[in-house]
Protein backbone atom coordinates (compact mmCIF):
# COMPACT_ATOMS: atom_id res chain seq x y z
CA UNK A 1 245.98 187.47 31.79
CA UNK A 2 245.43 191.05 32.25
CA UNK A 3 243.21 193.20 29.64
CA UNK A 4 242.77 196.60 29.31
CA UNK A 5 239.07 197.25 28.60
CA UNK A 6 238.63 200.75 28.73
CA UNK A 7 237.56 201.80 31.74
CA UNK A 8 238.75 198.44 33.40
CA UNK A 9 241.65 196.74 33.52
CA UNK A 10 241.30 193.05 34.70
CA UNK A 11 243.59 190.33 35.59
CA UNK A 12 241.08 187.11 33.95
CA UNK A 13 242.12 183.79 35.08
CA UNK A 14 241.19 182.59 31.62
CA UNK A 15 241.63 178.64 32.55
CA UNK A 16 239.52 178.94 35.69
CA UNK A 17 236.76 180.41 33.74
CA UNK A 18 236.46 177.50 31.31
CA UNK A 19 236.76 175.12 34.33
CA UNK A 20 233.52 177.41 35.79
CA UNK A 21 231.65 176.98 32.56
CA UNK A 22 232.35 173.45 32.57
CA UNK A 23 230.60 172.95 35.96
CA UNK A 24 228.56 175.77 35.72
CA UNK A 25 225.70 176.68 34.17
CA UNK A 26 223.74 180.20 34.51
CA UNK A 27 221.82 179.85 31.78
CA UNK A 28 218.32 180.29 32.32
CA UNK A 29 216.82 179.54 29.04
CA UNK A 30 218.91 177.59 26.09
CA UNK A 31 216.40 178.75 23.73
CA UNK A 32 217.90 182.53 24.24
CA UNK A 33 221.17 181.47 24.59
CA UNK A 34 221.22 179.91 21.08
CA UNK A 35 219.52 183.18 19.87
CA UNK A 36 222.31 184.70 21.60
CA UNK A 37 224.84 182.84 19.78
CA UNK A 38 223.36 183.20 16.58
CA UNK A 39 222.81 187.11 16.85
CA UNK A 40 227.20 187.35 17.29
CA UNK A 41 229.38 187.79 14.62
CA UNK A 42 232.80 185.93 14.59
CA UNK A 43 234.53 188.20 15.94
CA UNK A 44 232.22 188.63 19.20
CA UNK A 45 232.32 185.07 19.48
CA UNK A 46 235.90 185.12 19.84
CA UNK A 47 235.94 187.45 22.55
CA UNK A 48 234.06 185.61 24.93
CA UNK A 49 235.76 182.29 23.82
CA UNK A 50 238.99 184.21 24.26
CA UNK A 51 238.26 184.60 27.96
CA UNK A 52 236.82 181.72 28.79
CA UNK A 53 233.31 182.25 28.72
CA UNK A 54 231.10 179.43 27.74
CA UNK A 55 228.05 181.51 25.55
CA UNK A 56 225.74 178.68 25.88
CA UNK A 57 226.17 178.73 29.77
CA UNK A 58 225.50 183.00 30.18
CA UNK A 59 222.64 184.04 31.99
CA UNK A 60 220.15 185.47 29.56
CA UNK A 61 217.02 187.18 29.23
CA UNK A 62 214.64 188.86 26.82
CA UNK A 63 213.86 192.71 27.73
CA UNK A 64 211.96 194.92 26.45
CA UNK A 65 213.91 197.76 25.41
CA UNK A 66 211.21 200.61 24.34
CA UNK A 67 208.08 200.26 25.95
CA UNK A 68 205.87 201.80 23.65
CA UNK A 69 202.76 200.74 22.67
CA UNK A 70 203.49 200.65 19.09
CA UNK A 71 206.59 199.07 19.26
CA UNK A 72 207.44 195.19 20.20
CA UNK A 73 210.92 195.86 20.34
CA UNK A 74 212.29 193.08 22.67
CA UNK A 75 216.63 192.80 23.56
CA UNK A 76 218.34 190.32 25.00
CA UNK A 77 220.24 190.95 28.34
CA UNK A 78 223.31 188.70 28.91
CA UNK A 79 225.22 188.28 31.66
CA UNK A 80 228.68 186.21 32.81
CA UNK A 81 230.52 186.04 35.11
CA UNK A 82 234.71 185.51 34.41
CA UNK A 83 237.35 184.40 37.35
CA UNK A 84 239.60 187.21 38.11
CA UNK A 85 239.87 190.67 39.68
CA UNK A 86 239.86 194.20 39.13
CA UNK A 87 243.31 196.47 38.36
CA UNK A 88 241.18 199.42 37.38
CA UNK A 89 237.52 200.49 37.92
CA UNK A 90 235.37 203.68 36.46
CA UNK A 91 234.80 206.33 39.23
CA UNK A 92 231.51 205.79 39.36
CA UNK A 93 231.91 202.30 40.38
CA UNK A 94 234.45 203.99 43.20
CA UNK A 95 231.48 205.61 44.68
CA UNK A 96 229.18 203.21 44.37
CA UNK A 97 231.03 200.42 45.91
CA UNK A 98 233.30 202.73 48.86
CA UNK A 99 229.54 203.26 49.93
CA UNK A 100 228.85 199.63 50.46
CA UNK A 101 230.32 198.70 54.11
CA UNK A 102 231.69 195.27 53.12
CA UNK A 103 233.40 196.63 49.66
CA UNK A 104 234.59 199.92 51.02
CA UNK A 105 237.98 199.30 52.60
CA UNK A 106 239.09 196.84 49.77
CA UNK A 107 237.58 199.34 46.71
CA UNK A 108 239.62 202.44 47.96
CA UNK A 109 242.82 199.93 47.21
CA UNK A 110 241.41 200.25 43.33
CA UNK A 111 242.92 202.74 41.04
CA UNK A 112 240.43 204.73 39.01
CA UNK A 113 240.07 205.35 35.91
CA UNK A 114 237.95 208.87 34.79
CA UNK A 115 236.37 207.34 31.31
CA UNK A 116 234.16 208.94 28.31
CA UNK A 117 230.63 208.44 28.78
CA UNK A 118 229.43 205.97 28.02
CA UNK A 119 232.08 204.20 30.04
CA UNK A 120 231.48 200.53 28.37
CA UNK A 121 233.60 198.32 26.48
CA UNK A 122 232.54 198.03 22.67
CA UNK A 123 233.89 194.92 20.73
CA UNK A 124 234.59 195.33 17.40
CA UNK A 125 231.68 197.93 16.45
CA UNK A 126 229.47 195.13 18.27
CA UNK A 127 226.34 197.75 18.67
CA UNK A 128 226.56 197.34 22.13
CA UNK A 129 228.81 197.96 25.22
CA UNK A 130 230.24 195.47 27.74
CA UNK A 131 230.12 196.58 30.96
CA UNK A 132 232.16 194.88 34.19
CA UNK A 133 231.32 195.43 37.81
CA UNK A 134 230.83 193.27 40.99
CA UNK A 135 228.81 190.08 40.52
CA UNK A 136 227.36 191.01 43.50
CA UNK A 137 224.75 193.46 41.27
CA UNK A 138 223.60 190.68 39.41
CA UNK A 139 224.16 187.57 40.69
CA UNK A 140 223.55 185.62 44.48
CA UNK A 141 226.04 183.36 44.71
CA UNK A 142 227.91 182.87 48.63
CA UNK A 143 231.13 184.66 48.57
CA UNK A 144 229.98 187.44 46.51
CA UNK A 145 229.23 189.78 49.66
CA UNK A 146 233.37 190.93 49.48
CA UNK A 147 234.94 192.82 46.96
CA UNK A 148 237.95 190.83 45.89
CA UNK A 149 235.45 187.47 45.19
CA UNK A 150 237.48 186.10 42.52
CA UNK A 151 235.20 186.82 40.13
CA UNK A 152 234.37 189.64 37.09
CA UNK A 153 230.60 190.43 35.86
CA UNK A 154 230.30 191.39 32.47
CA UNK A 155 226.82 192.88 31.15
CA UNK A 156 225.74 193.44 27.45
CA UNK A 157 222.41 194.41 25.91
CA UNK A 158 221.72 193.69 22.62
């Protein structure tokens, strides 16, 4: 199914991501993930349920966000991965990526889109931005060293 996130248009193979969730799990603590869950409004919810992605299963991690040492402000960094490929990427990503030997060839296939800064995707006022790139950047999995991989990751702080 394709979306048009603003700067990226994917194609998500929405069934293949539930099937990855269900014999997946990239969750590294289900103590965050349930603060995770809890911190979403309905509507956020829905958006990862509406493309497969298992919220209980994401990667994710408490950051600090402000180091200062008057403030314990901590954030939680999530990150999932979703089958499919890129239509469209930012052209930022374009140079980042045609500069990687094993990406280049494949990425100059990928129209660009020139985006507002910040070029993320915000759901629904969520206070924070979804951003897709490579899994490569964040995760190790084998297969992940070539562009078209089969798979989407998405990154959110909040």
């Amino acid at each position: 199914m394709i979306f048009d996130l603003y700067p990226w248009k994917v194609d998500f193979d929405i069934e293949s991501t539930k099937e990855f969730y269900k014999e997946n799990n990239l969750s590294i603590d289900a103590d965050l993930n349930e603060k995770f869950k809890r911190s979403l409004h309905l509507t956020h919810k829905q958006f990862f349920e509406n493309i497969g992605v298992d919220i209980l299963k994401v990667r994710v991690e408490e950051i600090e966000s402000c180091p200062d040492e008057n403030v314990n402000d901590h954030k939680l960094s999530v990150d999932f991965l979703v089958c499919g490929k890129f239509l469209t990427i930012a052209e930022f990503q374009k140079e980042i990526y045609g500069n990687i030997e094993e990406f280049k060839d494949d990425v100059e296939k990928v129209d660009v889109l020139d985006y507002d800064f910040p070029p993320f995707v915000n759901i629904d006022d969520m206070g924070c931005g979804v951003v897709f790139k490579h899994p490569s950047s964040k995760f190790d999995f084998k297969g992940f060293e070539k562009w078209d991989c089969g798979y989407i990751c998405g990154s959110v702080i909040i």
